[in-house]
Protein backbone atom coordinates (compact mmCIF):
# COMPACT_ATOMS: atom_id res chain seq x y z
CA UNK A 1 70.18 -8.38 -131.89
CA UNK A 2 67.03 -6.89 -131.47
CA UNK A 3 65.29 -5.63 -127.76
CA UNK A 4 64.19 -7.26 -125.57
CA UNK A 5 59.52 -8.04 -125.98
CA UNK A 6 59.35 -6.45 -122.25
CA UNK A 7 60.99 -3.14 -123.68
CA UNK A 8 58.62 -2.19 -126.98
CA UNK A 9 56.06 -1.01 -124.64
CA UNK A 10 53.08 1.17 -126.27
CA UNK A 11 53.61 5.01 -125.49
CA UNK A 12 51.33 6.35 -122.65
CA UNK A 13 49.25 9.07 -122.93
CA UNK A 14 50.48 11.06 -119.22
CA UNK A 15 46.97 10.16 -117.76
CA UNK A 16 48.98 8.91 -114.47
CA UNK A 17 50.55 12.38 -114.33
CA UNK A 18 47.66 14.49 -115.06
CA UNK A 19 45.95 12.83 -112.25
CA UNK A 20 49.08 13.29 -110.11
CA UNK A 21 49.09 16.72 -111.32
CA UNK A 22 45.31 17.32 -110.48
CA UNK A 23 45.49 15.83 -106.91
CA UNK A 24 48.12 17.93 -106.43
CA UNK A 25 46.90 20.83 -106.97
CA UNK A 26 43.73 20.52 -105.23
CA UNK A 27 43.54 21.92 -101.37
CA UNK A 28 42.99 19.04 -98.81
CA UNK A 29 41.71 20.27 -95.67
CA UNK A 30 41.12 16.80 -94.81
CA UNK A 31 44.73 16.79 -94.33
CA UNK A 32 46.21 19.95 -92.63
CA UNK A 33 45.18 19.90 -89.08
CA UNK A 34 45.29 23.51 -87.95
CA UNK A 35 47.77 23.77 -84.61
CA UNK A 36 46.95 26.39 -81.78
CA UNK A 37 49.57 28.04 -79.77
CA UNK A 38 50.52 24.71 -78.12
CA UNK A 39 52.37 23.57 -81.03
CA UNK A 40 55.03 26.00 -80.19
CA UNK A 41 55.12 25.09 -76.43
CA UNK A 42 55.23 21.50 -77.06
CA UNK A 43 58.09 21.57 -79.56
CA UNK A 44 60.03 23.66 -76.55
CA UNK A 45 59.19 21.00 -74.11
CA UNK A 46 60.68 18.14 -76.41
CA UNK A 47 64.00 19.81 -77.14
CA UNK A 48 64.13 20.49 -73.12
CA UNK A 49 63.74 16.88 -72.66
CA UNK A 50 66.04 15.60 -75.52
CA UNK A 51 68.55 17.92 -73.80
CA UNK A 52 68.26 16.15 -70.72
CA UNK A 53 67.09 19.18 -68.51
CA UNK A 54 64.42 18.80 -66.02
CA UNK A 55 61.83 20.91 -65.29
């Protein structure tokens, strides 16, 4: 028996991965917001309210 047409695929050449790779690499301030000193207060405020505590 011989495979299967769908599985003699041509090898790649990694060009998918390079560019993975590449992106990857690359900083993205577009991305990373920068967080003041709030960040810390509000993550205390939500685990006082999942806790059920009031203020």
């Amino acid at each position: 028996m011989s495979r299967h047409l769908a599985d003699h695929r041509a090898r790649t050449t990694g060009a998918r991965v390079k560019h993975f790779l590449r992106l990857a690499r690359t900083p993205r301030e577009t991305w990373l917001r920068v967080r003041g000193a709030s960040g810390s207060t509000r993550l205390i405020q939500y685990l006082r309210i999942e806790r059920g505590r009031a203020a």
